[in-house]
N, C-alpha and C. Protein backbone atom coordinates (compact mmCIF):
# COMPACT_ATOMS: atom_id res chain seq x y z
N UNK A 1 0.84 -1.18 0.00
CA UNK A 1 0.00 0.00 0.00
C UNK A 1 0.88 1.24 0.00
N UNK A 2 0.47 2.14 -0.54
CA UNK A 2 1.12 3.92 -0.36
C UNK A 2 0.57 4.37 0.27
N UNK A 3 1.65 5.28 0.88
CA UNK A 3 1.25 6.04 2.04
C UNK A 3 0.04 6.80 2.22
N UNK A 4 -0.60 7.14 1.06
CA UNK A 4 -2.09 7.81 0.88
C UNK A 4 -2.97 7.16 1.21
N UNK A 5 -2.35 5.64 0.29
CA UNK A 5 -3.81 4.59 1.00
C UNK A 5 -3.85 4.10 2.30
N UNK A 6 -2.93 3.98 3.12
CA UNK A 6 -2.75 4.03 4.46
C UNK A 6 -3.22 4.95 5.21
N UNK A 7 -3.43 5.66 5.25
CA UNK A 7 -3.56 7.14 5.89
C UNK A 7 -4.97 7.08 5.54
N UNK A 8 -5.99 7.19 4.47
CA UNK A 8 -7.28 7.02 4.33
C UNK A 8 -8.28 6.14 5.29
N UNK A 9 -6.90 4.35 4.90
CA UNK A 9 -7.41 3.41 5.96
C UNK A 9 -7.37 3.49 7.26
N UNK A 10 -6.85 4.32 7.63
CA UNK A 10 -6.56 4.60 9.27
C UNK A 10 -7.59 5.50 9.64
N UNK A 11 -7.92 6.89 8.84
CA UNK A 11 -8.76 7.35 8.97
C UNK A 11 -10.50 6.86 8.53
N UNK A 12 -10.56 5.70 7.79
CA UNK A 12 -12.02 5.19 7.68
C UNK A 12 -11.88 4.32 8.97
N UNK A 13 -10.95 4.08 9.54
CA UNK A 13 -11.28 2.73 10.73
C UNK A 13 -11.29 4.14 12.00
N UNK A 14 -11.27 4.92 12.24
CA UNK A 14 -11.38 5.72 13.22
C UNK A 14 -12.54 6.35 13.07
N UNK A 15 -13.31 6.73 12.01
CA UNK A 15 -14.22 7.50 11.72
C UNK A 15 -15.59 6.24 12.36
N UNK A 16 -15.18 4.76 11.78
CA UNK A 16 -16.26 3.78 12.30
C UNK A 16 -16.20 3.76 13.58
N UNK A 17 -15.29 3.95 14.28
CA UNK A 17 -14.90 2.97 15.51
C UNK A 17 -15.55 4.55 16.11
N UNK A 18 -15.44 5.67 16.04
CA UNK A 18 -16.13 7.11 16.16
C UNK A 18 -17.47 7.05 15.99
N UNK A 19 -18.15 6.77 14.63
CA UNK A 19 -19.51 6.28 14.59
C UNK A 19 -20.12 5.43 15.35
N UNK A 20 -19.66 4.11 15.56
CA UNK A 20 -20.07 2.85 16.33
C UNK A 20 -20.20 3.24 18.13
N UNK A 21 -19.22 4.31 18.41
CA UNK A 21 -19.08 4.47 19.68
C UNK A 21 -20.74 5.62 20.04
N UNK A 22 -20.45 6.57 19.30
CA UNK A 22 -21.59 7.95 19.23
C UNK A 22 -22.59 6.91 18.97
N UNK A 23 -23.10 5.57 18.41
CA UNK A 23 -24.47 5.22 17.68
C UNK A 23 -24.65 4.01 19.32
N UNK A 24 -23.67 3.80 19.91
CA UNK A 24 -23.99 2.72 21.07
C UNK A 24 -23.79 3.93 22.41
N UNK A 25 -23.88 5.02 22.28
CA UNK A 25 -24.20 5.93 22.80
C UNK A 25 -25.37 6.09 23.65
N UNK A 26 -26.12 6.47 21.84
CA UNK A 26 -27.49 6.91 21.50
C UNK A 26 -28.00 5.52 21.79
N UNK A 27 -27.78 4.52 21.62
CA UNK A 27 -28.84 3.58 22.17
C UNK A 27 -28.84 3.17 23.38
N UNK A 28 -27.81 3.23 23.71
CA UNK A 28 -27.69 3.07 25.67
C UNK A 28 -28.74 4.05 26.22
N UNK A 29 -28.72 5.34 25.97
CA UNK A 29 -29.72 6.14 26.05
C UNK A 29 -31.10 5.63 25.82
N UNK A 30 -31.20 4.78 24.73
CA UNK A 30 -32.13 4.45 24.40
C UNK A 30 -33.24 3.21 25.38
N UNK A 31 -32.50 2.73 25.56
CA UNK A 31 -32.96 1.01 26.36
C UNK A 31 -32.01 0.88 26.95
N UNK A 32 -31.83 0.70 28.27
CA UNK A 32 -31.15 0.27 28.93
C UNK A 32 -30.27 -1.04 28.91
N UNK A 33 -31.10 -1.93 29.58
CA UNK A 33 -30.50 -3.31 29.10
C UNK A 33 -29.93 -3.91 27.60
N UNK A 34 -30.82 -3.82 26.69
CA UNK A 34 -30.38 -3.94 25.27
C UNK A 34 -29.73 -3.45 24.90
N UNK A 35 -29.73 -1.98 24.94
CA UNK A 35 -28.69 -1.34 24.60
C UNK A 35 -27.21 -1.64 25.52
N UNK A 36 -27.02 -1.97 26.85
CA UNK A 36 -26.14 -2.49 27.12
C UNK A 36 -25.50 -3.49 26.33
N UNK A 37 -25.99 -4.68 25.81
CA UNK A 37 -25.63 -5.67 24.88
C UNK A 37 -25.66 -5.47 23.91
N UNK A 38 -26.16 -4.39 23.05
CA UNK A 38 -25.68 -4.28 21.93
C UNK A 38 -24.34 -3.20 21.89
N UNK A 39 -24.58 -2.68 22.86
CA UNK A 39 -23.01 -1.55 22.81
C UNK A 39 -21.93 -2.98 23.19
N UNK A 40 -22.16 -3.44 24.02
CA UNK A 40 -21.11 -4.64 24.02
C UNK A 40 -20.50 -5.48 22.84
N UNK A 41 -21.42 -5.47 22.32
CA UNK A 41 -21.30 -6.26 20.51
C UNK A 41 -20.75 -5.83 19.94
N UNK A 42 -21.14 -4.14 19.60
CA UNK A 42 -20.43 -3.28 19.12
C UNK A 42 -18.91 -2.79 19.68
N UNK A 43 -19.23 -2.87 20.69
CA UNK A 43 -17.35 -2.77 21.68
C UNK A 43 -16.72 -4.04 20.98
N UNK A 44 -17.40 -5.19 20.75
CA UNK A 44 -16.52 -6.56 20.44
C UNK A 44 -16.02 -6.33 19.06
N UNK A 45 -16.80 -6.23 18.22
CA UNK A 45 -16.91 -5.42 16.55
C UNK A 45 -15.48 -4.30 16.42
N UNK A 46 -15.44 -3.52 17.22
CA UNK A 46 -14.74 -2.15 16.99
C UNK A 46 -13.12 -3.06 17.42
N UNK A 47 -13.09 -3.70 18.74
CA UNK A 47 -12.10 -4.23 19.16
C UNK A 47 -11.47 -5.29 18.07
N UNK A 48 -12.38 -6.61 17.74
CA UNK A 48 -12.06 -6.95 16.64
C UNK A 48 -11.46 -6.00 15.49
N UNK A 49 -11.97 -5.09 14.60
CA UNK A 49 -11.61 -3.84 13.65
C UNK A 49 -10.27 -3.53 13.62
N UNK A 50 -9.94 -3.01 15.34
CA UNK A 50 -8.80 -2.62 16.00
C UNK A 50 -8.11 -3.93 15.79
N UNK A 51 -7.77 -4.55 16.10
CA UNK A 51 -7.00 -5.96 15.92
C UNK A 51 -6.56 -6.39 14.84
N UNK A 52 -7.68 -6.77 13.84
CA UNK A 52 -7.43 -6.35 12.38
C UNK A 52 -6.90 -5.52 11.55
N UNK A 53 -7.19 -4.33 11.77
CA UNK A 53 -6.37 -3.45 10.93
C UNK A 53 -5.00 -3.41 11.77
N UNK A 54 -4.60 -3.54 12.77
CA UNK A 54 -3.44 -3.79 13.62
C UNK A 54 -2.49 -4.75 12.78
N UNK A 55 -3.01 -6.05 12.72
CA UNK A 55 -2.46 -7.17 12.17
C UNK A 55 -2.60 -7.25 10.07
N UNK A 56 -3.31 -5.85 9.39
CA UNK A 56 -3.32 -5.78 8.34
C UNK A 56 -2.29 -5.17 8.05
N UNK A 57 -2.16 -3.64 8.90
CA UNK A 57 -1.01 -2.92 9.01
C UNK A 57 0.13 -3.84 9.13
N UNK A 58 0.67 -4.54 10.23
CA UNK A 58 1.47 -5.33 10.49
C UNK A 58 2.11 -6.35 9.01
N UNK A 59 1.29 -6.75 8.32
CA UNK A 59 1.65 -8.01 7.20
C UNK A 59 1.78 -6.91 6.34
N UNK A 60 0.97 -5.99 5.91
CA UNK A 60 1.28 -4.65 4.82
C UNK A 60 2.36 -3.90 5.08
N UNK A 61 3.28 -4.19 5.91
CA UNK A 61 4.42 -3.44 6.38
C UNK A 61 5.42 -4.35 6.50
N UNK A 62 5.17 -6.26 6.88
CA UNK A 62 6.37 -6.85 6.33
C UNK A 62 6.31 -7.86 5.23
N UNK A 63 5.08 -8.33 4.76
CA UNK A 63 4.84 -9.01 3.79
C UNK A 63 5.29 -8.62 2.59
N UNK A 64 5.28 -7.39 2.50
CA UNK A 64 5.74 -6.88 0.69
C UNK A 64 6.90 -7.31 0.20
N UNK A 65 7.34 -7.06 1.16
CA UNK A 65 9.40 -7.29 0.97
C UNK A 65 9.83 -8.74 0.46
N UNK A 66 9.06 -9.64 1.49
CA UNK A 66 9.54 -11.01 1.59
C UNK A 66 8.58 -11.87 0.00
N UNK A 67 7.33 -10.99 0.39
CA UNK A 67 6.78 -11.31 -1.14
C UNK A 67 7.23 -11.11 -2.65
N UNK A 68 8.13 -10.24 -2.35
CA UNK A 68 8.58 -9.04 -3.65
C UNK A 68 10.16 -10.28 -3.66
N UNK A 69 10.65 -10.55 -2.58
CA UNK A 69 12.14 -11.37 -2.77
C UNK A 69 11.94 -13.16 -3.44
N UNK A 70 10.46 -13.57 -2.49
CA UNK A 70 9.48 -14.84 -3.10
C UNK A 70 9.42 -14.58 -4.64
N UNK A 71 9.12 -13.47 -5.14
CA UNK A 71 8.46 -13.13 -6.50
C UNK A 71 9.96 -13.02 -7.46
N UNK A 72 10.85 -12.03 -7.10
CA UNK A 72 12.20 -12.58 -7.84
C UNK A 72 12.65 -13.90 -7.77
N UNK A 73 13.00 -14.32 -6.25
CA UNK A 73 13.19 -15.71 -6.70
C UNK A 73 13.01 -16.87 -7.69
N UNK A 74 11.78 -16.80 -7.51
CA UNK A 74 10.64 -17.52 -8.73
C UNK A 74 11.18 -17.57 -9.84
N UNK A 75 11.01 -15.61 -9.75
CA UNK A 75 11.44 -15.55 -11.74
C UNK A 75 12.91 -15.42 -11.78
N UNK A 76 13.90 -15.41 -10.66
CA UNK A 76 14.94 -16.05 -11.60
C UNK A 76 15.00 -17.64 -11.35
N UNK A 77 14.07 -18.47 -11.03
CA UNK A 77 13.91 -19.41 -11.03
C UNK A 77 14.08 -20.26 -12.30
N UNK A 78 12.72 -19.39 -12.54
CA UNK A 78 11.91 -19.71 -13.81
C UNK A 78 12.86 -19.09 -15.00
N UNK A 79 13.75 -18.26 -15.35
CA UNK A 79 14.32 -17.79 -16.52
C UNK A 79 15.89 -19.09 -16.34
N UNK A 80 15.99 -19.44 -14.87
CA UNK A 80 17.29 -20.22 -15.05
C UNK A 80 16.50 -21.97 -15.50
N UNK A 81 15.51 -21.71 -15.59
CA UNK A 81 14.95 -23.26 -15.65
C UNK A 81 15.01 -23.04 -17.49
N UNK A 82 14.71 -21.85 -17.76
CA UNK A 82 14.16 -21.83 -19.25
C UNK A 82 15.45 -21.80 -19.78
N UNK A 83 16.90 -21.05 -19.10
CA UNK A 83 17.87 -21.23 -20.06
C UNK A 83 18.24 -22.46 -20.15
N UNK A 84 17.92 -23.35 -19.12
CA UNK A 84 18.26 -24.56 -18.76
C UNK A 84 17.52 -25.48 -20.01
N UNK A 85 16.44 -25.15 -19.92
CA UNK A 85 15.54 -25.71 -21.39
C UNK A 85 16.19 -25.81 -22.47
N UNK A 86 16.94 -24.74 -22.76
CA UNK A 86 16.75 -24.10 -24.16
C UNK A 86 18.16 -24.92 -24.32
N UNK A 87 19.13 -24.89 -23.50
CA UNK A 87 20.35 -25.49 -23.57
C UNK A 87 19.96 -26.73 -23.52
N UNK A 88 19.47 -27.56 -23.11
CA UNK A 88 19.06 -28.92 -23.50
C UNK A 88 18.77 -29.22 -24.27
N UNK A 89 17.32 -28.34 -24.97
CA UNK A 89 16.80 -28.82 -26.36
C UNK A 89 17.84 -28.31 -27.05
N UNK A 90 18.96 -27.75 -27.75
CA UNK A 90 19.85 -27.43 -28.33
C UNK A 90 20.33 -28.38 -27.91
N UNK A 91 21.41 -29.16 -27.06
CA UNK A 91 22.17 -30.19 -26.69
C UNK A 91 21.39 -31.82 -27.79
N UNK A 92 19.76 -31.78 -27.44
CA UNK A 92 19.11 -32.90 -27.90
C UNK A 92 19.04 -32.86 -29.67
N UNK A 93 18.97 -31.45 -29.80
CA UNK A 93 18.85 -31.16 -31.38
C UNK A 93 19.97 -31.63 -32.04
N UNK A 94 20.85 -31.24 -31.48
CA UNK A 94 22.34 -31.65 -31.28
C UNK A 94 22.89 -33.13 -31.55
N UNK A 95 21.96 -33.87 -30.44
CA UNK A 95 22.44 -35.46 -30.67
C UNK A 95 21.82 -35.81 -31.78
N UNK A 96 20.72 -35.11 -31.79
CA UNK A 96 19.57 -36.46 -33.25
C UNK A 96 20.25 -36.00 -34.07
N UNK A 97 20.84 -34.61 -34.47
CA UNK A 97 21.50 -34.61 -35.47
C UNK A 97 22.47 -35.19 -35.92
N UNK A 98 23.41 -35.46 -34.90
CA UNK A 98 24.66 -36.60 -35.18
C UNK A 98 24.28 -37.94 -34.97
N UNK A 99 23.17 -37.94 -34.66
CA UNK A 99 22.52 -39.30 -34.55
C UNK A 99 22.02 -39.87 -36.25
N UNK A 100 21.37 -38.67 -36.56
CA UNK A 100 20.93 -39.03 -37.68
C UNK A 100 22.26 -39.05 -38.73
N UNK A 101 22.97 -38.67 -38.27
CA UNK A 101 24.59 -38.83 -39.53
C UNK A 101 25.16 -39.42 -39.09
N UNK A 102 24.74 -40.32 -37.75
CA UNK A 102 25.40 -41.10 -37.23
C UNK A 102 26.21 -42.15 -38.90
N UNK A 103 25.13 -43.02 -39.41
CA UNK A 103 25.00 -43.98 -40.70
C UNK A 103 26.27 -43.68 -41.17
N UNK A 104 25.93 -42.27 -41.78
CA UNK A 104 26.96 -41.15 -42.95
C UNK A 104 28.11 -41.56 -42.59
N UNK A 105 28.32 -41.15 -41.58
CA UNK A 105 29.84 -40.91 -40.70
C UNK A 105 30.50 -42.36 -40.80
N UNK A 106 29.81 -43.27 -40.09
CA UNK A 106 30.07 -44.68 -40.11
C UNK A 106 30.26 -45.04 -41.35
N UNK A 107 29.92 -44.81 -42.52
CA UNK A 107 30.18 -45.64 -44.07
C UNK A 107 31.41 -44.66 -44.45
N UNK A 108 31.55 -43.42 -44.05
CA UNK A 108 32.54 -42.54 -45.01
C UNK A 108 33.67 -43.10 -43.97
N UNK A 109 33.75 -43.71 -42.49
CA UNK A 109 35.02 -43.62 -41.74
C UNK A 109 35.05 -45.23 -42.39
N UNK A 110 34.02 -46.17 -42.46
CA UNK A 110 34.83 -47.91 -43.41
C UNK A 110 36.03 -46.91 -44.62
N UNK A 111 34.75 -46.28 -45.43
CA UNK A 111 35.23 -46.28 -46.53
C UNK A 111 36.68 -45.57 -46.79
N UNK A 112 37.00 -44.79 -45.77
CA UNK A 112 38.21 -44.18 -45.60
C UNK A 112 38.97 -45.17 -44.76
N UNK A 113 38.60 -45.87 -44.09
CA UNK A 113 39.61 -47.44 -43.34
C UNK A 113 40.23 -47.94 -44.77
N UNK A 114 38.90 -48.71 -45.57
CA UNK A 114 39.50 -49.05 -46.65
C UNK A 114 40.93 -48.64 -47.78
N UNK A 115 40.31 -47.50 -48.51
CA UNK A 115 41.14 -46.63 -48.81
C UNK A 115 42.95 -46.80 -48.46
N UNK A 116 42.88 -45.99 -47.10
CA UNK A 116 43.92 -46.27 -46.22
C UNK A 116 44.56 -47.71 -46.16
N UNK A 117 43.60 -48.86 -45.79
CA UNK A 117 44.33 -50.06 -45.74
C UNK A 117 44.87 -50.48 -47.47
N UNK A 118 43.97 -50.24 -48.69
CA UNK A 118 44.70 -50.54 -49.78
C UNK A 118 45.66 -49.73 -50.30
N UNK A 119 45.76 -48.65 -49.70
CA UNK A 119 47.20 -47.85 -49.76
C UNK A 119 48.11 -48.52 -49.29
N UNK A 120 47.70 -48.92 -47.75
CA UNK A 120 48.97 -49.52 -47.61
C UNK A 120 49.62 -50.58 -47.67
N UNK A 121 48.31 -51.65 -47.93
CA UNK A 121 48.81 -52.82 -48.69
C UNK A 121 49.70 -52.66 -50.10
N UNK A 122 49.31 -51.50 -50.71
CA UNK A 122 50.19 -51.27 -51.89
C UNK A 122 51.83 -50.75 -51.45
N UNK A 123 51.35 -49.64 -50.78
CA UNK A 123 53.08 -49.15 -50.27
C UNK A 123 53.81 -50.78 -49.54
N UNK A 124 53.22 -51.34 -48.99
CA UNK A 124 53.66 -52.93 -48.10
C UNK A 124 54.45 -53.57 -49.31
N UNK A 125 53.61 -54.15 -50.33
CA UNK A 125 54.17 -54.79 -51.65
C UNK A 125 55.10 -54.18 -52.51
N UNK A 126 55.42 -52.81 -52.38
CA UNK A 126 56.18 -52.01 -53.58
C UNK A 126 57.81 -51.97 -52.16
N UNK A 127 57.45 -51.94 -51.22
CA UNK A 127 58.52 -51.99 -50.25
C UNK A 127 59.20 -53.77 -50.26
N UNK A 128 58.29 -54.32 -50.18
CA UNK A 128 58.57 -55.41 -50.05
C UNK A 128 59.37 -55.84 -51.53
N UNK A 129 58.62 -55.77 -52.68
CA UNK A 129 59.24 -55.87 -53.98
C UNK A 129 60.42 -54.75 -54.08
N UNK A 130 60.66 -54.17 -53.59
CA UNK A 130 62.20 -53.38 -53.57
C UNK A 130 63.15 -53.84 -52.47
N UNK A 131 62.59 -54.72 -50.98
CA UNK A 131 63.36 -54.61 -51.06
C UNK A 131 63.85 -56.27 -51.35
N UNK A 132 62.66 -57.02 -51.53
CA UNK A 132 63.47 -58.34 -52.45
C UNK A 132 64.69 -58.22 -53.57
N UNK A 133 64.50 -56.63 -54.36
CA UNK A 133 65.30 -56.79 -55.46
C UNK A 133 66.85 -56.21 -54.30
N UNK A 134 66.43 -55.62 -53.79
CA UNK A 134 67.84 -55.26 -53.41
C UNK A 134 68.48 -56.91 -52.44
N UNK A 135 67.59 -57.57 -52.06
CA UNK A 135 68.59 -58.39 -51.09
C UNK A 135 68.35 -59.91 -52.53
N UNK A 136 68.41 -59.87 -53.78
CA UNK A 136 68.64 -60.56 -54.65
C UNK A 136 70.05 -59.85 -55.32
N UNK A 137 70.00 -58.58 -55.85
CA UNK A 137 71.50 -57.68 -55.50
C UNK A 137 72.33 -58.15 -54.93
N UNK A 138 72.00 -58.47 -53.64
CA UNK A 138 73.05 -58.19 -53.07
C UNK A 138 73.55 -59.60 -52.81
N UNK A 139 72.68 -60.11 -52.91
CA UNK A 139 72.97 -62.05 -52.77
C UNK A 139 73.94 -62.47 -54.46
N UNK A 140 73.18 -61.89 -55.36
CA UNK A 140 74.15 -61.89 -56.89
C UNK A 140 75.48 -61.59 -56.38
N UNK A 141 75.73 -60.45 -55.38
CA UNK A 141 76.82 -59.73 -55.74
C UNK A 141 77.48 -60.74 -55.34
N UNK A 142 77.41 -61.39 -53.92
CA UNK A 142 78.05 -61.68 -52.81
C UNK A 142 78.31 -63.48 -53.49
N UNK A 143 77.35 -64.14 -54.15
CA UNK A 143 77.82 -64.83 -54.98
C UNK A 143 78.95 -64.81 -56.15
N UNK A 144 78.95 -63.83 -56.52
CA UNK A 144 80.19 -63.35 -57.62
C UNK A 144 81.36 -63.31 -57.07
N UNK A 145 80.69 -62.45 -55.92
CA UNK A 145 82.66 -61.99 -54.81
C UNK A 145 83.05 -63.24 -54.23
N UNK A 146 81.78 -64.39 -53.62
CA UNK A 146 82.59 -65.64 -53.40
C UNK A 146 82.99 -66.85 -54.84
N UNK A 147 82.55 -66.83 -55.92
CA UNK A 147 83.15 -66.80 -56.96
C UNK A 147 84.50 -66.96 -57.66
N UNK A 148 84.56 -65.62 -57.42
CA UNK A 148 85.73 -64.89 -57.84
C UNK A 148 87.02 -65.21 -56.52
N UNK A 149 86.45 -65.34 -55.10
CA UNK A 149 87.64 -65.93 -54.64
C UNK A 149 87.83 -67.21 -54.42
N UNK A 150 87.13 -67.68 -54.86
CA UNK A 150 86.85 -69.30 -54.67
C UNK A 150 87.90 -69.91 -56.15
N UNK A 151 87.63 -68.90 -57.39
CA UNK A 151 88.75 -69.42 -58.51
C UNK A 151 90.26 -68.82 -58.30
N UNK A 152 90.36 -67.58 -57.51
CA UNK A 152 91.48 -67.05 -57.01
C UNK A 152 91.84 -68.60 -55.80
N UNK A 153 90.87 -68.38 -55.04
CA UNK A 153 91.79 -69.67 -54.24
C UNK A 153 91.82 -71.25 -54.80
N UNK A 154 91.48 -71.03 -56.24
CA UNK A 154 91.89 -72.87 -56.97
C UNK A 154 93.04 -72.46 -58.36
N UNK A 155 92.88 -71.08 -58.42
CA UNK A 155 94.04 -70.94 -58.93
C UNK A 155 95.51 -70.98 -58.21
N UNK A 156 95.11 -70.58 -56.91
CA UNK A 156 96.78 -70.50 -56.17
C UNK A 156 97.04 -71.83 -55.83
N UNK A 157 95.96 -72.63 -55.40
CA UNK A 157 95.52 -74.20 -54.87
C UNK A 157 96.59 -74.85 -56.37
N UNK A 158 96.06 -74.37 -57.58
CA UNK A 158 96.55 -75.31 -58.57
C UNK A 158 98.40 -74.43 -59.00
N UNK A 159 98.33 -73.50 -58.60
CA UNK A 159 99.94 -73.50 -58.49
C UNK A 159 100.46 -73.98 -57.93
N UNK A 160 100.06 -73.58 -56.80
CA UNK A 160 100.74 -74.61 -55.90
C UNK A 160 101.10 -76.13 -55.94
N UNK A 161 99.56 -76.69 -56.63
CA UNK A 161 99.89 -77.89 -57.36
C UNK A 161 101.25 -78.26 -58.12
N UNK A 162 101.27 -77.54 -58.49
CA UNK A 162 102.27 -77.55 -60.19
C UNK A 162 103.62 -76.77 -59.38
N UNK A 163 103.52 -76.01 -58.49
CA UNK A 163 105.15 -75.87 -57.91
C UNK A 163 105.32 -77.25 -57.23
N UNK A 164 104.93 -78.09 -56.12
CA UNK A 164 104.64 -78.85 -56.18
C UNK A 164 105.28 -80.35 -56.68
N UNK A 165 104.31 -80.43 -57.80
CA UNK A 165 104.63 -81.48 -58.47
C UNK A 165 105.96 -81.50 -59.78
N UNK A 166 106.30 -80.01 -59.54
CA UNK A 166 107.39 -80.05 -60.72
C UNK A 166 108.70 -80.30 -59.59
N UNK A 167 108.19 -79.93 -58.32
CA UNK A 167 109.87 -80.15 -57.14
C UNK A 167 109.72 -81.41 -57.40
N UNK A 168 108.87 -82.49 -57.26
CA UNK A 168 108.91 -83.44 -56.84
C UNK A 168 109.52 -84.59 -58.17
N UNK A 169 108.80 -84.28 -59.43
CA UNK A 169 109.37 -84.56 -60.76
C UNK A 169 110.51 -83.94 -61.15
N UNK A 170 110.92 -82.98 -60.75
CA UNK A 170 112.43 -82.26 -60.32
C UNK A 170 113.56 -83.00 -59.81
N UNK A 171 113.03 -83.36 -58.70
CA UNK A 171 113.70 -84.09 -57.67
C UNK A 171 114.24 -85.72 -58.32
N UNK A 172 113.00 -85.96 -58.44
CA UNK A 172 113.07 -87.28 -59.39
C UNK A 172 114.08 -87.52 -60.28
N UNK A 173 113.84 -86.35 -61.58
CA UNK A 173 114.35 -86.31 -62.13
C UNK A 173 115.77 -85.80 -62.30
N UNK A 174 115.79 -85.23 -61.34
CA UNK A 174 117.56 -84.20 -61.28
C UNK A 174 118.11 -85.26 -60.14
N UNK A 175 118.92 -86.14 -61.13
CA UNK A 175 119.83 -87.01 -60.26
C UNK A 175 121.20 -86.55 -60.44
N UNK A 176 121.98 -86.71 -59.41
CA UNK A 176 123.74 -86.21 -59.33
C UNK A 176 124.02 -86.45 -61.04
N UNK A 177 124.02 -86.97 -61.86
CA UNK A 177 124.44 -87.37 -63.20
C UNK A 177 123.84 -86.10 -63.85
N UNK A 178 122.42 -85.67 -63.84
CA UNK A 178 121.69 -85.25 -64.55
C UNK A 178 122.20 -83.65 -64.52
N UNK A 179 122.60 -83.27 -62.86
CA UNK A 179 122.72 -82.41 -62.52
C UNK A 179 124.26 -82.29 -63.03
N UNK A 180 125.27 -82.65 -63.14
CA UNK A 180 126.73 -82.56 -63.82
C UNK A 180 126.25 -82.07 -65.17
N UNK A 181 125.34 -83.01 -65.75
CA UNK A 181 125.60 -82.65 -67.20
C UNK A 181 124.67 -81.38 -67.70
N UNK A 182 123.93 -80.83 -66.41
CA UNK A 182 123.15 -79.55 -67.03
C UNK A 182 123.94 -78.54 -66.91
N UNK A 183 125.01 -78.85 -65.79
CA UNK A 183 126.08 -77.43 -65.71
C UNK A 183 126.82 -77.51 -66.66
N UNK A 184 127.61 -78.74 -67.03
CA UNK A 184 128.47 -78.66 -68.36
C UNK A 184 128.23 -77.88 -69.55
N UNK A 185 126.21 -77.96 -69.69
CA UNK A 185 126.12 -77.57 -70.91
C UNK A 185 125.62 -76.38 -70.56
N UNK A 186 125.59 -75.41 -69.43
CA UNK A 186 125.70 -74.55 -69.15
C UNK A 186 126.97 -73.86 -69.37
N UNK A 187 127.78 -74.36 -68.88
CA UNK A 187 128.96 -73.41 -68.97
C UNK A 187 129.54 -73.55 -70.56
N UNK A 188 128.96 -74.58 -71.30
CA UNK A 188 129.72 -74.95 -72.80
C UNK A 188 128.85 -73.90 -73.35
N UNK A 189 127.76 -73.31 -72.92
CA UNK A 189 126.94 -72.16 -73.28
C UNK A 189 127.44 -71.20 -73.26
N UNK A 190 128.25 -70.75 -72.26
CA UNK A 190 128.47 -69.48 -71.47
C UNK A 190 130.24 -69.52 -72.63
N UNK A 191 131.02 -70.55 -72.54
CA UNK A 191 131.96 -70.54 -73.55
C UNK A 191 131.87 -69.79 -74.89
N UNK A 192 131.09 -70.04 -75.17
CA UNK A 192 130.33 -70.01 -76.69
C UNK A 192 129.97 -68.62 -77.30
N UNK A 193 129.62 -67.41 -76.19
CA UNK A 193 129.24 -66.28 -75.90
C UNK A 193 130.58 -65.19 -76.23
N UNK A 194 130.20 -64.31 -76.62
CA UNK A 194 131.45 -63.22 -76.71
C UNK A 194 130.55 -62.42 -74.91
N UNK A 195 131.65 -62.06 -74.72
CA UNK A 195 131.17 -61.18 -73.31
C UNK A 195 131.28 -60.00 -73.57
């Protein structure tokens, strides 16, 4: 209430409780006994009034506040419930949508597994076929280089043979006789020579 309307109500409850008193007055005057009991009624009436507007005043002086803090509450209640809404149904709009591309997603991520795996089954085979050729390379080579020392070591094997077997047919053959008559015709050589 404003202070105007307060001030009116104070003054209509004084003006009754003024009337009621002046009118149980006039009837006390009037009849004795009855009028005793009805001014009593009226004393109960006015007292009640008094009490009432006591205890109207009273809640109209602390009720507003606590009503007015009840009444924000609420509504930021109610606006944190609605952002709360709105962020959910956005969150839900949200899932069905990836829900519904859920499918999409799932066939384009095979189809890109795929992809990927026959790539690399190809890079696997082109590695693998290189590097077979290189360790066939290198097995050629290493065959050649043992080869090549394998006839180096049957060539020295067969000199050796033949030094060898010529000491030994040497030997054989170069007897004290044999050996006189190769120097003779050595030195009948060396005779023979202008120097």
């Amino acid at each position: 209430m404003t202070r105007n309307r307060r001030v009116f109500f104070a003054a209509g409850i004084l003006f009754a409780l003024l009337f009621a008193a002046v009118s149980m007055h006039a009837a006390e005057e009037k009849s004795g006994n009855a009028a005793a009991e009805r001014a009593t009624e009226i004393f109960k009436w006015i007292n009640f009034a008094i009490v009432a507007a006591v205890i109207v005043w009273v809640f109209g002086k602390k009720l507003p506040p606590v009503f007015r803090k009840k009444a924000e509450a609420i509504s930021s209640a109610i606006t944190n419930a609605t952002n709360a809404k709105a962020a959910a149904d956005s969150q839900l709009r949200e899932a069905e949508t990836r829900l519904a591309n859920l499918q999409k997603e799932v066939a384009e991520l095979r189809a890109s597994a795929e992809r990927e795996s026959a790539a690399e089954v190809e890079r696997l085979r082109a590695a693998t076929l290189t590097d077979a050729q290189k360790i066939a390379a290198a097995a050629k080579a290493e065959i050649e280089a043992a080869e090549r020392a394998a006839r180096l070591e049957l060539k020295t094997l067969a000199a050796n043979l033949a030094v060898d077997g010529a000491e030994t047919l040497l030997a054989k053959q170069l007897t004290p006789k044999a050996q006189e008559s190769l120097i003779s015709n050595f030195v009948k050589s060396l005779e023979g020579s202008p120097n």
